[in-house]
PDB file of N, CA and C in Angstrom:
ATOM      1  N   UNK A   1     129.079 192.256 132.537  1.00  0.00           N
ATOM      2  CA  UNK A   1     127.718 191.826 132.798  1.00  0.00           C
ATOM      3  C   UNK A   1     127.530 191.475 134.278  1.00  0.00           C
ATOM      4  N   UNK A   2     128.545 190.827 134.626  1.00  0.00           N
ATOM      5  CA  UNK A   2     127.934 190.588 136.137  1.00  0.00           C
ATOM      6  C   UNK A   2     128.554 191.776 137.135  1.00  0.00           C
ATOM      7  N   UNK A   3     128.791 192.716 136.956  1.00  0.00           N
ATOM      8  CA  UNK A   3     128.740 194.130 137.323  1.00  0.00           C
ATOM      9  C   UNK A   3     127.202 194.697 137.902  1.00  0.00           C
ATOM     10  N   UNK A   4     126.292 194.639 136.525  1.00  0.00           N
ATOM     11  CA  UNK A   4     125.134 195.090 136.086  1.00  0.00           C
ATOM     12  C   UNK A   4     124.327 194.087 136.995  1.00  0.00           C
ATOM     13  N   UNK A   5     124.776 192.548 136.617  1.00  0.00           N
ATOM     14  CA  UNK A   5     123.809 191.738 137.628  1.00  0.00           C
ATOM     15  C   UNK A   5     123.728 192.054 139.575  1.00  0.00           C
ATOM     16  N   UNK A   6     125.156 192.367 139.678  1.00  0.00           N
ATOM     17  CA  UNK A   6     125.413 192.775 141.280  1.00  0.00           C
ATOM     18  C   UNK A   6     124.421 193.849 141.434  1.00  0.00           C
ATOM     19  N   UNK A   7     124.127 194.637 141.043  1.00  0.00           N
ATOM     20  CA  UNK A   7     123.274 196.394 141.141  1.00  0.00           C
ATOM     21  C   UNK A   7     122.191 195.663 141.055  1.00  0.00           C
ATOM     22  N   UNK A   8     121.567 194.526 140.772  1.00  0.00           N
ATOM     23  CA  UNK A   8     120.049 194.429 140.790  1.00  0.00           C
ATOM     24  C   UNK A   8     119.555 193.411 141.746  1.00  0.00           C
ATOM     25  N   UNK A   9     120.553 192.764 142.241  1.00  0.00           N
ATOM     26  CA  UNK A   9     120.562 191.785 143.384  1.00  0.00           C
ATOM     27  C   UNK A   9     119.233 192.712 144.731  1.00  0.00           C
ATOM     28  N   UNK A  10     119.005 191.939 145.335  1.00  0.00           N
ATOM     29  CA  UNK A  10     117.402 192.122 146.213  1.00  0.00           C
ATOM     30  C   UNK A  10     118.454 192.206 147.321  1.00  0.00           C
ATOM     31  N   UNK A  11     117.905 193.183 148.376  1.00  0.00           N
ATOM     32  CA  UNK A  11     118.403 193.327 150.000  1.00  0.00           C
ATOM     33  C   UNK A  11     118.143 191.837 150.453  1.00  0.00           C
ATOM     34  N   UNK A  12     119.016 192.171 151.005  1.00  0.00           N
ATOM     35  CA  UNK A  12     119.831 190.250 151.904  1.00  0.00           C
ATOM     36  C   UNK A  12     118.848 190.007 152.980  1.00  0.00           C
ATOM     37  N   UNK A  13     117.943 188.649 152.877  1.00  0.00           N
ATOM     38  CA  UNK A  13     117.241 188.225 153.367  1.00  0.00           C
ATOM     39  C   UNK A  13     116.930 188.840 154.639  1.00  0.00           C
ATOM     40  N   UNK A  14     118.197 188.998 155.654  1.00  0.00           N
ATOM     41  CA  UNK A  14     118.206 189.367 157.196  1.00  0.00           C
ATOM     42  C   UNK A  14     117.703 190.886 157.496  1.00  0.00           C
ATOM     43  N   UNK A  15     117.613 191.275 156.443  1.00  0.00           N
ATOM     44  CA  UNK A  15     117.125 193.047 156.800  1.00  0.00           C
ATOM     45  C   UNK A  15     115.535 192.784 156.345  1.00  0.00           C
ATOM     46  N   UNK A  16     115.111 191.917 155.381  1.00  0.00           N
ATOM     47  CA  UNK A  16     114.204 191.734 155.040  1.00  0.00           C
ATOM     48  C   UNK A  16     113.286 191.207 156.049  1.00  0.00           C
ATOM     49  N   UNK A  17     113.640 190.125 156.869  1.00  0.00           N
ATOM     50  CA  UNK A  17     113.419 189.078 157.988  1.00  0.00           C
ATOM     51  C   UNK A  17     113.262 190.282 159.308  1.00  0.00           C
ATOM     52  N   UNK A  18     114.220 191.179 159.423  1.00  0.00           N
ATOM     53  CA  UNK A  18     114.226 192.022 160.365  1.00  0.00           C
ATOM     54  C   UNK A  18     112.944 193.012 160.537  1.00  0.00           C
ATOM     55  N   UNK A  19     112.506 193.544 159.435  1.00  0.00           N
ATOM     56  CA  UNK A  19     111.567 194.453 158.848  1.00  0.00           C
ATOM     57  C   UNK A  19     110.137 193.584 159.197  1.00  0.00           C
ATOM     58  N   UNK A  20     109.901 192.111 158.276  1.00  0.00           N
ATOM     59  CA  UNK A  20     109.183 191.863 158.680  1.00  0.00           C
ATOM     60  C   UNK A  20     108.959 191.130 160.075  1.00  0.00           C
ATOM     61  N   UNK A  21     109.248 191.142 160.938  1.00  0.00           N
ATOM     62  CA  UNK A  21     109.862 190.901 162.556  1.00  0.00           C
ATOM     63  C   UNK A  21     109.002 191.948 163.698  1.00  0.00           C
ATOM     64  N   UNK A  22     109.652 192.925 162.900  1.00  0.00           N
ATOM     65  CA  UNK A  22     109.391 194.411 163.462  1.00  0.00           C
ATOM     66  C   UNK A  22     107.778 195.077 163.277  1.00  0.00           C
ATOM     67  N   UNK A  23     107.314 194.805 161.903  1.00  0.00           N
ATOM     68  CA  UNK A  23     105.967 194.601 161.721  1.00  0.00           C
ATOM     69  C   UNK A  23     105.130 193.613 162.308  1.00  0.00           C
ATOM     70  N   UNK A  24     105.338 192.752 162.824  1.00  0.00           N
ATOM     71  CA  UNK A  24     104.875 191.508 163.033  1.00  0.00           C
ATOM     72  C   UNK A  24     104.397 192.131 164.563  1.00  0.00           C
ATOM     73  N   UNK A  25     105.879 192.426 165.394  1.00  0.00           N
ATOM     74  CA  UNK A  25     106.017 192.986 166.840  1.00  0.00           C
ATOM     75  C   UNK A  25     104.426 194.044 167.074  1.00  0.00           C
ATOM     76  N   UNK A  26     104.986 195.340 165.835  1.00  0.00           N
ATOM     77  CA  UNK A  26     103.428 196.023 165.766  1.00  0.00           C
ATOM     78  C   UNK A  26     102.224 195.676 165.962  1.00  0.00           C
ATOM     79  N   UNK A  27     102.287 194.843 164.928  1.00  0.00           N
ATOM     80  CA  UNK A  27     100.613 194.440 164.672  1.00  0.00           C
ATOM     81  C   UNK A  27      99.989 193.483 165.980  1.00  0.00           C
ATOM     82  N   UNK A  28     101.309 192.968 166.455  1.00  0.00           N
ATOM     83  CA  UNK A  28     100.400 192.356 167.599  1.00  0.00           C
ATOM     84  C   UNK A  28     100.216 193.124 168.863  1.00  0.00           C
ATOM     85  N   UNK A  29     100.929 194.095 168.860  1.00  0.00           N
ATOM     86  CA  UNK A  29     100.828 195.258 170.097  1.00  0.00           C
ATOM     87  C   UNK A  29      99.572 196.010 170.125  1.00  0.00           C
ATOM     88  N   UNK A  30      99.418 196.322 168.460  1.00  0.00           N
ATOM     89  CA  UNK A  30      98.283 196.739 167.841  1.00  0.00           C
ATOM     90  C   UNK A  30      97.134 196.133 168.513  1.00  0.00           C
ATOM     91  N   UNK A  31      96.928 195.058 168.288  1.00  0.00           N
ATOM     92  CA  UNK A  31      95.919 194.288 168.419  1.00  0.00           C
ATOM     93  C   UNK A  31      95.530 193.940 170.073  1.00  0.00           C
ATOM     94  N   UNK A  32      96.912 193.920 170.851  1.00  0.00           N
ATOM     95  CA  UNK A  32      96.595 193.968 171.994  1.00  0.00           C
ATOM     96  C   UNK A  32      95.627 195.270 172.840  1.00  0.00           C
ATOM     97  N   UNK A  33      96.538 196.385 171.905  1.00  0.00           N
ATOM     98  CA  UNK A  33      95.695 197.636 172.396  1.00  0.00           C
ATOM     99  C   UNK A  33      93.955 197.468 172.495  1.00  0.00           C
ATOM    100  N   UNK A  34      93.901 197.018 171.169  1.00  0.00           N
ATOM    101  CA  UNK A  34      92.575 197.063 170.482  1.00  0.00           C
ATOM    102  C   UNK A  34      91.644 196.147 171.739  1.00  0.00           C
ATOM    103  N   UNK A  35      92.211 194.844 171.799  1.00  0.00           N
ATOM    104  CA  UNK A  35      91.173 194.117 172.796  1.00  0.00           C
ATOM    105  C   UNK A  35      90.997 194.282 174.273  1.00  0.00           C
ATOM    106  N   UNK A  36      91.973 195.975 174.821  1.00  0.00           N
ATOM    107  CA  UNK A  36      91.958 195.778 176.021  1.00  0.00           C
ATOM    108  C   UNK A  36      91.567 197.070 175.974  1.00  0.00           C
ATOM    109  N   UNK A  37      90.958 197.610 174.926  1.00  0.00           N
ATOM    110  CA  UNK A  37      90.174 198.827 174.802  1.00  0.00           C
ATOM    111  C   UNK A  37      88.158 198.132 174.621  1.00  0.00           C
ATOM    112  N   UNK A  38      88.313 196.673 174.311  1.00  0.00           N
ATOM    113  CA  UNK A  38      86.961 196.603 173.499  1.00  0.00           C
ATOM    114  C   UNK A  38      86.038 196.366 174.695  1.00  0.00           C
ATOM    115  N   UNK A  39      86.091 196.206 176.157  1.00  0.00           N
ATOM    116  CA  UNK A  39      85.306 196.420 177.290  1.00  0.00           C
ATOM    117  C   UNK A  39      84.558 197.750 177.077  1.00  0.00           C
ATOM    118  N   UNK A  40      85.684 198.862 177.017  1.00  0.00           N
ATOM    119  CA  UNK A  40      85.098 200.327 177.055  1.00  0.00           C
ATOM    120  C   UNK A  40      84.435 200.769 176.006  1.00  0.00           C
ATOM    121  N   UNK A  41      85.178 199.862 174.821  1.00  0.00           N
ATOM    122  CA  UNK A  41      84.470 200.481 173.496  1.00  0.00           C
ATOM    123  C   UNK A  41      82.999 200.349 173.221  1.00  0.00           C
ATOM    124  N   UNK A  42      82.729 198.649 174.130  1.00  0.00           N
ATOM    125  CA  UNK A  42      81.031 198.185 174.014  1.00  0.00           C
ATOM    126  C   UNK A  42      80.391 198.764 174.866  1.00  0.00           C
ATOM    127  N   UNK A  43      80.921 199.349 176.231  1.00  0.00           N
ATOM    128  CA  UNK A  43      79.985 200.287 177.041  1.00  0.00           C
ATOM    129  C   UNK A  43      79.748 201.602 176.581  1.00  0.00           C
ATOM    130  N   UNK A  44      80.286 202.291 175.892  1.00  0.00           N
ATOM    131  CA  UNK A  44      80.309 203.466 175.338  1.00  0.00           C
ATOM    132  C   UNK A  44      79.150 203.386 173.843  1.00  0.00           C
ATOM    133  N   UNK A  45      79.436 202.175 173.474  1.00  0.00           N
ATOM    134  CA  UNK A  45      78.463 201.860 171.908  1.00  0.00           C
ATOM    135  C   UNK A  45      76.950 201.743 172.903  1.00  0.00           C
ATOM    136  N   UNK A  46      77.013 200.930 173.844  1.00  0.00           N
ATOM    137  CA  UNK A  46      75.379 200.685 174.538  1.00  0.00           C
ATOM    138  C   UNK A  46      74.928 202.219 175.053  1.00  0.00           C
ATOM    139  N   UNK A  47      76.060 202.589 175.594  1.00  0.00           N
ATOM    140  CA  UNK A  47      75.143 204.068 175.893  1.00  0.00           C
ATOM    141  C   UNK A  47      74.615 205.046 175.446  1.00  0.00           C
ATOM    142  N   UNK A  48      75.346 204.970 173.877  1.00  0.00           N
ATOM    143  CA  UNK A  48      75.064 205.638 172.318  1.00  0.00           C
ATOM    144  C   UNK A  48      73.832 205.207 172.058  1.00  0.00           C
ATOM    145  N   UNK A  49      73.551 203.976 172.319  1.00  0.00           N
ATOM    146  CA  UNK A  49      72.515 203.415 171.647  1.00  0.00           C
ATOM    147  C   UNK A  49      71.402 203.454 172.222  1.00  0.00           C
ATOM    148  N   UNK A  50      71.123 203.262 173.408  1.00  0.00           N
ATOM    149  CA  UNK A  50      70.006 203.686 174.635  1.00  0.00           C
ATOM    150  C   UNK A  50      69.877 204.938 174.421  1.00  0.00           C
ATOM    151  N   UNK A  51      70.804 206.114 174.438  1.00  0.00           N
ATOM    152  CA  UNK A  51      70.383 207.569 173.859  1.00  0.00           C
ATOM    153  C   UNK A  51      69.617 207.461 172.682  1.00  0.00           C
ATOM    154  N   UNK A  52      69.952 206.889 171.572  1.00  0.00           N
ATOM    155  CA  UNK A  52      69.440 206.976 170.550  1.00  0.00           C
ATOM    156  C   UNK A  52      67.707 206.300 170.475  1.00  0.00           C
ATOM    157  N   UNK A  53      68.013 205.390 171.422  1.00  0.00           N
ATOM    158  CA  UNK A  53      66.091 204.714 171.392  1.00  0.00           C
ATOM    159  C   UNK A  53      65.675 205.594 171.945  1.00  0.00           C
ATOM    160  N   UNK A  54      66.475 206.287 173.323  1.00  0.00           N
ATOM    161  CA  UNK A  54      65.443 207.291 174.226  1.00  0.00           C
ATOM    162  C   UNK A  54      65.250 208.808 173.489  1.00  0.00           C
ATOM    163  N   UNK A  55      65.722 209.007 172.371  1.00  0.00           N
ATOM    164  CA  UNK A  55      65.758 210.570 171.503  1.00  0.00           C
ATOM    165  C   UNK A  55      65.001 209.680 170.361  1.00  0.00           C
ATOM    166  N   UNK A  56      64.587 208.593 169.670  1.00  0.00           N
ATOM    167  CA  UNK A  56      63.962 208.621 168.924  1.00  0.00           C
ATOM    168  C   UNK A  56      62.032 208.454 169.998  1.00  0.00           C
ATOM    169  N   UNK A  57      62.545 207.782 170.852  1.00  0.00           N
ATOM    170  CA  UNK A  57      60.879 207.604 171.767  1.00  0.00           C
ATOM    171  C   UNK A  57      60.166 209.051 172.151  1.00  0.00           C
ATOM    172  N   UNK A  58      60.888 210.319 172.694  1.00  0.00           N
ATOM    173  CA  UNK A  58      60.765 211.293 172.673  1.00  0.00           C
ATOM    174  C   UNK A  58      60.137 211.878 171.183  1.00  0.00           C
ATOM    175  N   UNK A  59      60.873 211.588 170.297  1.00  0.00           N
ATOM    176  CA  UNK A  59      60.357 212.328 169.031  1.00  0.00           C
ATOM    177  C   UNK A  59      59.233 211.695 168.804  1.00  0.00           C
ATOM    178  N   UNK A  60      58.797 210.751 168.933  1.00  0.00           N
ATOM    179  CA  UNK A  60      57.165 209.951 168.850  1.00  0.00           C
ATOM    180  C   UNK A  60      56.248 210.191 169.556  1.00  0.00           C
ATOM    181  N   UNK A  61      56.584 210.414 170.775  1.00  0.00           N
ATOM    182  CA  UNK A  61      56.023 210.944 171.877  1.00  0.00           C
ATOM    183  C   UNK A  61      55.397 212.381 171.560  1.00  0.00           C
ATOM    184  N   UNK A  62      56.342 213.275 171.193  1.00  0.00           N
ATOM    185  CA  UNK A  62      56.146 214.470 170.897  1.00  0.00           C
ATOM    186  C   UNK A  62      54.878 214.968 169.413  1.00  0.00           C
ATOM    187  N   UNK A  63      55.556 213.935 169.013  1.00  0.00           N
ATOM    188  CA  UNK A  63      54.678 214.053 167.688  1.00  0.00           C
ATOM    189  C   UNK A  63      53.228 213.559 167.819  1.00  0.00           C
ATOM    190  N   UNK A  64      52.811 212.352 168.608  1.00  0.00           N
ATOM    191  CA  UNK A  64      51.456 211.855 169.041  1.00  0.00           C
ATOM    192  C   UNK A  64      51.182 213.430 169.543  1.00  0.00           C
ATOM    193  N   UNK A  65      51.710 213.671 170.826  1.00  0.00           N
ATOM    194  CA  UNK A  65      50.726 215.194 170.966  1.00  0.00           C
ATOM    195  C   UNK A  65      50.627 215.905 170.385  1.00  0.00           C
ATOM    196  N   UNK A  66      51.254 216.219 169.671  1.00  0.00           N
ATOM    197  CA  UNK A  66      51.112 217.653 168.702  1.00  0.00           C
ATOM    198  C   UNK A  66      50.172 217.207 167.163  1.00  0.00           C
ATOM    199  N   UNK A  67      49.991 215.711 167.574  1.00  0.00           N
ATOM    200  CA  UNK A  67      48.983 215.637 166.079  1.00  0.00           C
ATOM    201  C   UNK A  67      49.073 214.934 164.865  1.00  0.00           C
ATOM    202  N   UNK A  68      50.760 214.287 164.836  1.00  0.00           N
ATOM    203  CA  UNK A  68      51.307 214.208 163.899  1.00  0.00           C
ATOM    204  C   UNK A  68      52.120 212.977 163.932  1.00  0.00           C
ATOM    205  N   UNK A  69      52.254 212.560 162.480  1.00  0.00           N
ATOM    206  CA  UNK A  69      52.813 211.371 162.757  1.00  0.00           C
ATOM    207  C   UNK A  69      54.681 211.414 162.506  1.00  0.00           C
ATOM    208  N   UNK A  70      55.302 210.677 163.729  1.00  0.00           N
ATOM    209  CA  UNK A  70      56.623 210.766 163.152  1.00  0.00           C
ATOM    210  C   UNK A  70      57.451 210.015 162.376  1.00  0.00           C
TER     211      UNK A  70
END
């Protein structure tokens, strides 16, 4: 029986500890990326977005002359 019990025993804390260590390392590298990208990311979203008021003002524009409502 304690044959059977040895084979079901859980990986030894330190590989476990190591793993989550190593994830830990990631996610905060991760995250560093992320906030030293989010300057560019909000200038790029405002300029999306000013296109988008100035292509919907155009389509209103267009549509008053031609007669119609947009």
């Amino acid at each position: 029986m304690r044959k059977w019990f040895r084979r079901l025993r859980w990986p030894s804390a330190p590989d476990g500890q190591k793993a989550a260590e190593s994830a830990l390392r990631r996610a905060e590298a991760a995250r560093k990326e992320a906030e030293d990208r989010q300057p560019a990311v909000s200038e790029a979203a405002g300029a999306l977005r000013r296109a988008r008021e100035e292509n919907h003002f155009a389509a209103r524009f267009r549509a008053s002359i031609e007669g119609r409502s947009a």
